[in-house]
C-alpha atoms as a PDB file:
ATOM      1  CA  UNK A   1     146.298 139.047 109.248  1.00  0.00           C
ATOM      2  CA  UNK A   2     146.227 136.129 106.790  1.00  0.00           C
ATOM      3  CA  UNK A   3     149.208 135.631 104.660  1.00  0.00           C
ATOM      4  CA  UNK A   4     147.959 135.334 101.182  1.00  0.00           C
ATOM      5  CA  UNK A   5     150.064 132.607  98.452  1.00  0.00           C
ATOM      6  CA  UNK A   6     150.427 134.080  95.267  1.00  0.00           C
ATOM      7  CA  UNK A   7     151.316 130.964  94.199  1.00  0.00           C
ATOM      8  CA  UNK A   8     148.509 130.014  91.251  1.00  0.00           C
ATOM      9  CA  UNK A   9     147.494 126.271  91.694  1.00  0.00           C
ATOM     10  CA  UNK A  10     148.512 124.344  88.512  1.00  0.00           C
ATOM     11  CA  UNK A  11     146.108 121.346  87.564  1.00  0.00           C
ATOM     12  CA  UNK A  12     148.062 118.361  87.206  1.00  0.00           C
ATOM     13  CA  UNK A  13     148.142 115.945  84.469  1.00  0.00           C
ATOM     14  CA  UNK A  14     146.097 113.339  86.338  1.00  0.00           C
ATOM     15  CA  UNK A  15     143.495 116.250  87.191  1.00  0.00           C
ATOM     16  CA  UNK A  16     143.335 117.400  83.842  1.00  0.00           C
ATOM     17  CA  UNK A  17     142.930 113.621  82.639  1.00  0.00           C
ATOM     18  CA  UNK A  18     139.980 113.224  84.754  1.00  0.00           C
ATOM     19  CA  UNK A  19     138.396 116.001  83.552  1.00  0.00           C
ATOM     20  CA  UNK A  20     138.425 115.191  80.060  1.00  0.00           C
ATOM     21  CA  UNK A  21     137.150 112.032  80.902  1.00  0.00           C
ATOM     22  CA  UNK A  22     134.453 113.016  82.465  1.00  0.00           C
ATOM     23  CA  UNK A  23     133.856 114.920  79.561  1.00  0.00           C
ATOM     24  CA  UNK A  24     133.960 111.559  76.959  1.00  0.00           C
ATOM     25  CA  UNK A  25     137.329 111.193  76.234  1.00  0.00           C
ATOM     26  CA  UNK A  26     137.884 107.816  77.269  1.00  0.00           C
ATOM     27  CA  UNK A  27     140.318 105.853  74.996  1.00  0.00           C
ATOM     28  CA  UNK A  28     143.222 105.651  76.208  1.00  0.00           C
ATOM     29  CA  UNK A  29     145.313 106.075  72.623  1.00  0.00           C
ATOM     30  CA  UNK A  30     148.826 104.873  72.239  1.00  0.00           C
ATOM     31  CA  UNK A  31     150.475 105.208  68.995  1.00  0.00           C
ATOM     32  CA  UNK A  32     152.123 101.861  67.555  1.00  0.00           C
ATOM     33  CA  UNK A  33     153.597 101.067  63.960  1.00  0.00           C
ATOM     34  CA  UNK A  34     152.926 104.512  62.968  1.00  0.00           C
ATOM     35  CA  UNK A  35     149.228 104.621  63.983  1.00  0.00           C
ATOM     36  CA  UNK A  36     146.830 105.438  66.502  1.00  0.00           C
ATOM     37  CA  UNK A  37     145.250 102.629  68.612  1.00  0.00           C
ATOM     38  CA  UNK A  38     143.995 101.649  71.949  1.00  0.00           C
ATOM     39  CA  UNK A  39     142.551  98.535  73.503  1.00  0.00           C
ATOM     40  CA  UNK A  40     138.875  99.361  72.514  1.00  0.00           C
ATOM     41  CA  UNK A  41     140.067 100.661  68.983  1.00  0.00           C
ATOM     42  CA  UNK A  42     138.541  97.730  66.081  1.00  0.00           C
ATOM     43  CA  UNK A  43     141.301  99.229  63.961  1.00  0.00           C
ATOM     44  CA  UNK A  44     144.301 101.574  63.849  1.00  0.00           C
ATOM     45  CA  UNK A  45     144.079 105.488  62.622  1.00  0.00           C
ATOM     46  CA  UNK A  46     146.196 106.981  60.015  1.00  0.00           C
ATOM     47  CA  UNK A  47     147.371 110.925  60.596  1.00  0.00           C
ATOM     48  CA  UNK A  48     144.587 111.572  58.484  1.00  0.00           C
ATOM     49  CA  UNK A  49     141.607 109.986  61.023  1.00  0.00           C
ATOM     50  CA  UNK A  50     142.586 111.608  64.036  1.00  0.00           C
ATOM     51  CA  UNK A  51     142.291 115.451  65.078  1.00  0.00           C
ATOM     52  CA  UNK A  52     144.122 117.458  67.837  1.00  0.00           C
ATOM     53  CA  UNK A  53     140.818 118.559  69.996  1.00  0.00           C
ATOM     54  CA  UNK A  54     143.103 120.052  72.369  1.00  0.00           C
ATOM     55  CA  UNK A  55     145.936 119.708  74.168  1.00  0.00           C
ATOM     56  CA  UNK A  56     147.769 120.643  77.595  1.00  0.00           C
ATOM     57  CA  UNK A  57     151.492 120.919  78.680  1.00  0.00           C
ATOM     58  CA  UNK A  58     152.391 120.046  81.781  1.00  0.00           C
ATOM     59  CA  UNK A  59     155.654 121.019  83.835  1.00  0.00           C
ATOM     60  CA  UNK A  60     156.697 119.286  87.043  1.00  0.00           C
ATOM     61  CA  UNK A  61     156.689 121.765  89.950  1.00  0.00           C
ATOM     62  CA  UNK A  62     159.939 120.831  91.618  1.00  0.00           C
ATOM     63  CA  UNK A  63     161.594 119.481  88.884  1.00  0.00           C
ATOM     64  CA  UNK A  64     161.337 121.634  84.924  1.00  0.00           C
ATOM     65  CA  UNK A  65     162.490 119.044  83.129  1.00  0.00           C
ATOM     66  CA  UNK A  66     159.735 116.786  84.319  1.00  0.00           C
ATOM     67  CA  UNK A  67     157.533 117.691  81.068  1.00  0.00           C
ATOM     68  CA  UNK A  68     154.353 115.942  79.924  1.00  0.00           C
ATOM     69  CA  UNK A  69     151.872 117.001  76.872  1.00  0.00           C
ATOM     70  CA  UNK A  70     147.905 115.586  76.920  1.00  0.00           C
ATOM     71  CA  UNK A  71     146.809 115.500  73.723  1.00  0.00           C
ATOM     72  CA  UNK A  72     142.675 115.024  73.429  1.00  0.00           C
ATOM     73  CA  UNK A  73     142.075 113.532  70.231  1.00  0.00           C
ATOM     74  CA  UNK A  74     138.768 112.547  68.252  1.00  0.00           C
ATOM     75  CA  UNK A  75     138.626 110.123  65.030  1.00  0.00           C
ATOM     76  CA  UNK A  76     137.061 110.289  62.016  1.00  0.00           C
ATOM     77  CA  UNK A  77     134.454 107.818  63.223  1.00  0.00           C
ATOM     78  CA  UNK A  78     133.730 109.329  66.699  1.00  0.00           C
ATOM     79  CA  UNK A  79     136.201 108.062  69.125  1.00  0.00           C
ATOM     80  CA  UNK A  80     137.464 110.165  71.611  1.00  0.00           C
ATOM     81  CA  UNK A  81     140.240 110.040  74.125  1.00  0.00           C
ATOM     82  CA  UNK A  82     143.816 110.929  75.389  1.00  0.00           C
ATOM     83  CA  UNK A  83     147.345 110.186  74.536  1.00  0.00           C
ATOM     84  CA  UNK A  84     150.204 111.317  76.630  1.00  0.00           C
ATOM     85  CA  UNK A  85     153.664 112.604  75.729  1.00  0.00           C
ATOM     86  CA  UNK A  86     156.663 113.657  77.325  1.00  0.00           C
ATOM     87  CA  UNK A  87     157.940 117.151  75.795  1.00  0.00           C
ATOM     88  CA  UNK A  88     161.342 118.142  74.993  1.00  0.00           C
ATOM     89  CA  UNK A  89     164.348 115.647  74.750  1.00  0.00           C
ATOM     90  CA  UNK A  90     162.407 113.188  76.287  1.00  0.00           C
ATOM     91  CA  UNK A  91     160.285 112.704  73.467  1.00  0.00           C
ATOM     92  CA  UNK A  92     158.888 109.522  72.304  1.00  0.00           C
ATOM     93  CA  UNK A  93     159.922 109.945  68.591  1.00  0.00           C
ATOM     94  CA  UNK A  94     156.822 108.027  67.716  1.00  0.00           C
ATOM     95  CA  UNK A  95     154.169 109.882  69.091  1.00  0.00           C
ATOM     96  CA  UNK A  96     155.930 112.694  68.394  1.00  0.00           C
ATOM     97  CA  UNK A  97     156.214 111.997  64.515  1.00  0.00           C
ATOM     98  CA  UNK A  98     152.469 111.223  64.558  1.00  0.00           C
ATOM     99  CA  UNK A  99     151.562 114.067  66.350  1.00  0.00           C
ATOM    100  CA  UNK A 100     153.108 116.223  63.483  1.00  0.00           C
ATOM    101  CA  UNK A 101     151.766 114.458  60.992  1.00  0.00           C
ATOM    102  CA  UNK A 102     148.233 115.312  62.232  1.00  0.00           C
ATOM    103  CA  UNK A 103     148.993 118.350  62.718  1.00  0.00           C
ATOM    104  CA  UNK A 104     149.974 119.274  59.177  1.00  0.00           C
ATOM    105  CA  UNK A 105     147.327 117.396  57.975  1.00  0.00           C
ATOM    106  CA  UNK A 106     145.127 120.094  60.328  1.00  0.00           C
ATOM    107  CA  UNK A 107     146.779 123.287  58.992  1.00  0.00           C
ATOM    108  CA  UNK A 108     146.852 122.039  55.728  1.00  0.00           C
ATOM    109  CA  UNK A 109     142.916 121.716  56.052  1.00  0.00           C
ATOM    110  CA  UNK A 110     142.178 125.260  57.368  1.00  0.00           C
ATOM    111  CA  UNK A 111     141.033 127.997  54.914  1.00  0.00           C
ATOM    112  CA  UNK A 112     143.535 131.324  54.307  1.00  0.00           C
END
């Protein structure tokens, strides 16, 4: 008899990446001075251009402090892609301050 793994298979973050490229979100975002850019971007994105399309956490398997976060984000004038994040203390304070600045800006938009 087979001995069956309980064990669910977790995608990784470079699976998961690939996936939502395949999909169309291919800029590869970085957040600099406060706003959103990448190398294809003509111009950076206030809080205020972007939206959270989704988003995935990520934990390493041998190591739980080894925490990422995709975000998949879309602009205001159609541009879609990724930006990643480390979680917890290891933070990038930029990307992180961003990242709550669009999402306020989301909540903020939703009806009660």
């Amino acid at each position: 008899m087979k001995e069956q793994d309980a064990t669910e298979k977790m995608t990784t973050l470079s699976e998961q990446v690939d996936r939502v490229v395949s999909e169309g979100y291919k800029e590869n975002f970085r957040v600099v001075n406060g706003a959103l850019t990448s190398e294809k971007a003509s111009h950076p994105y206030k809080p205020d251009q972007v939206v959270i399309a989704n988003f995935y956490r990520f934990e390493g398997y041998s190591n739980p402090e080894d925490n990422s976060i995709l975000f998949v984000l879309e602009t205001h004038d159609g541009k879609k892609g990724t930006l990643v994040d480390s979680y917890g203390s290891a933070a990038d304070e930029n990307i992180s301050h961003f990242i709550r600045q669009v999402e306020d800006i989301q909540k903020k938009d939703k009806p009660e």
